[in-house]
C-alpha atoms as a PDB file:
ATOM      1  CA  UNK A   1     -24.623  -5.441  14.554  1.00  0.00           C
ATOM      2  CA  UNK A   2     -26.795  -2.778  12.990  1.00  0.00           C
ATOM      3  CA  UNK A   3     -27.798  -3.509   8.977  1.00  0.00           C
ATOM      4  CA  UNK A   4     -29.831  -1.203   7.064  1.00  0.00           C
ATOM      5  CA  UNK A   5     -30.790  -1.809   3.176  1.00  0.00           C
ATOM      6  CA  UNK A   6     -32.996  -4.459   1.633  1.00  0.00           C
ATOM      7  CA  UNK A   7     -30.938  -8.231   3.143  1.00  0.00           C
ATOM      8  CA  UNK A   8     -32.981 -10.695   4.134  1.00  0.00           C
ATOM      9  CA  UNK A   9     -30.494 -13.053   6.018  1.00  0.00           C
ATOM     10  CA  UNK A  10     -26.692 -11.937   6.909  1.00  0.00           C
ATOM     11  CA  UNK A  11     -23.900 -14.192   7.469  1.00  0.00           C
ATOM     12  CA  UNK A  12     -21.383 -13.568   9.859  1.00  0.00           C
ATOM     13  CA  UNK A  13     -18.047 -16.390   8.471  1.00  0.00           C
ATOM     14  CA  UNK A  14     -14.497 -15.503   9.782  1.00  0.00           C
ATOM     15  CA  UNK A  15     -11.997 -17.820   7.856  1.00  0.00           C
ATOM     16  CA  UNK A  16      -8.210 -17.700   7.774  1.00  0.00           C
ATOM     17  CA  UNK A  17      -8.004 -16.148   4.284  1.00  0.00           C
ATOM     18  CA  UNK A  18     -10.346 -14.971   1.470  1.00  0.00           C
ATOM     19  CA  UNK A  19      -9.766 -18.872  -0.339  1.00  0.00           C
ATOM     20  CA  UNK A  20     -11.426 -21.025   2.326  1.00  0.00           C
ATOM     21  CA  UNK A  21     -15.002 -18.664   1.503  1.00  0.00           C
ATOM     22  CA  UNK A  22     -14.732 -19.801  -2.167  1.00  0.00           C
ATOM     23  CA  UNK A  23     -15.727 -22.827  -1.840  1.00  0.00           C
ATOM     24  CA  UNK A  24     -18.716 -21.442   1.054  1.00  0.00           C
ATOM     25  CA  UNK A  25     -20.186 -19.020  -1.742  1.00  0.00           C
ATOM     26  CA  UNK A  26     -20.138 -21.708  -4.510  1.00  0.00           C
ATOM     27  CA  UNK A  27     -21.725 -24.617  -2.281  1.00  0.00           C
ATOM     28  CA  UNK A  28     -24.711 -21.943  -1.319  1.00  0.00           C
ATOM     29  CA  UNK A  29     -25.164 -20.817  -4.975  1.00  0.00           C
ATOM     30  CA  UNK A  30     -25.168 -24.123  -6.120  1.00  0.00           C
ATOM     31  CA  UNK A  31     -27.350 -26.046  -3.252  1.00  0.00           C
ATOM     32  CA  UNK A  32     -30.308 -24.084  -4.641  1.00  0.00           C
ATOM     33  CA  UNK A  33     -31.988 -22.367  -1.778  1.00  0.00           C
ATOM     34  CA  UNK A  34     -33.422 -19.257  -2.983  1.00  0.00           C
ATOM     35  CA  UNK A  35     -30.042 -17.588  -3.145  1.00  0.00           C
ATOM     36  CA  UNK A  36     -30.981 -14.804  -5.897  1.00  0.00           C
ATOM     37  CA  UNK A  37     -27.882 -12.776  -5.159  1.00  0.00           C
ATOM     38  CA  UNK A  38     -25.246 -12.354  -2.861  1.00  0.00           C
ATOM     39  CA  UNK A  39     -23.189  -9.377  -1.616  1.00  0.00           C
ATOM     40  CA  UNK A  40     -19.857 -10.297   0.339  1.00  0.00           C
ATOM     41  CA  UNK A  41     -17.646  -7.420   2.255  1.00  0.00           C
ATOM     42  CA  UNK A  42     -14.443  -8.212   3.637  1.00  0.00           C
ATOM     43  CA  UNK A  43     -13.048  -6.977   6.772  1.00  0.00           C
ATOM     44  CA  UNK A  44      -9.504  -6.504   6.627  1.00  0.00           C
ATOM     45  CA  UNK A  45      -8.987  -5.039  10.778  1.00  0.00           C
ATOM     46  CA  UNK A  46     -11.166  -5.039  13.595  1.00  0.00           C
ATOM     47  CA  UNK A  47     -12.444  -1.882  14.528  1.00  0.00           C
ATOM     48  CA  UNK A  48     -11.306   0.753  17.179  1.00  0.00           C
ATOM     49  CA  UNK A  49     -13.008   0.609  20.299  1.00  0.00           C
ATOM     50  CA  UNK A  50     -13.362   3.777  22.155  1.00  0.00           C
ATOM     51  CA  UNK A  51     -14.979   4.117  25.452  1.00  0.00           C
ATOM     52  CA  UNK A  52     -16.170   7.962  26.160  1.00  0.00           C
END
């Protein structure tokens, strides 16, 4: 994986639907670790592969 930009950790979580990371983001934000902010994309496919 290629990441451009200003992140200084990325998390890769694959769940079963968008309500099991709920509870992920609001343990991190709450534990207190330095978490300023947090930016969260969702992927709703994989990606076509194509071999040229």
């Amino acid at each position: 994986m290629r990441a451009g930009g200003d992140p200084d950790f990325i998390a890769l979580v694959v769940c079963s639907d968008v309500q099991e990371v709920d509870p992920l983001i609001n343990d991190m934000v709450v534990a207190d670790i330095g978490i300023r902010n947090m930016r969260m994309h969702v992927i709703l496919s994989r990606p076509k592969w194509f071999a040229a």
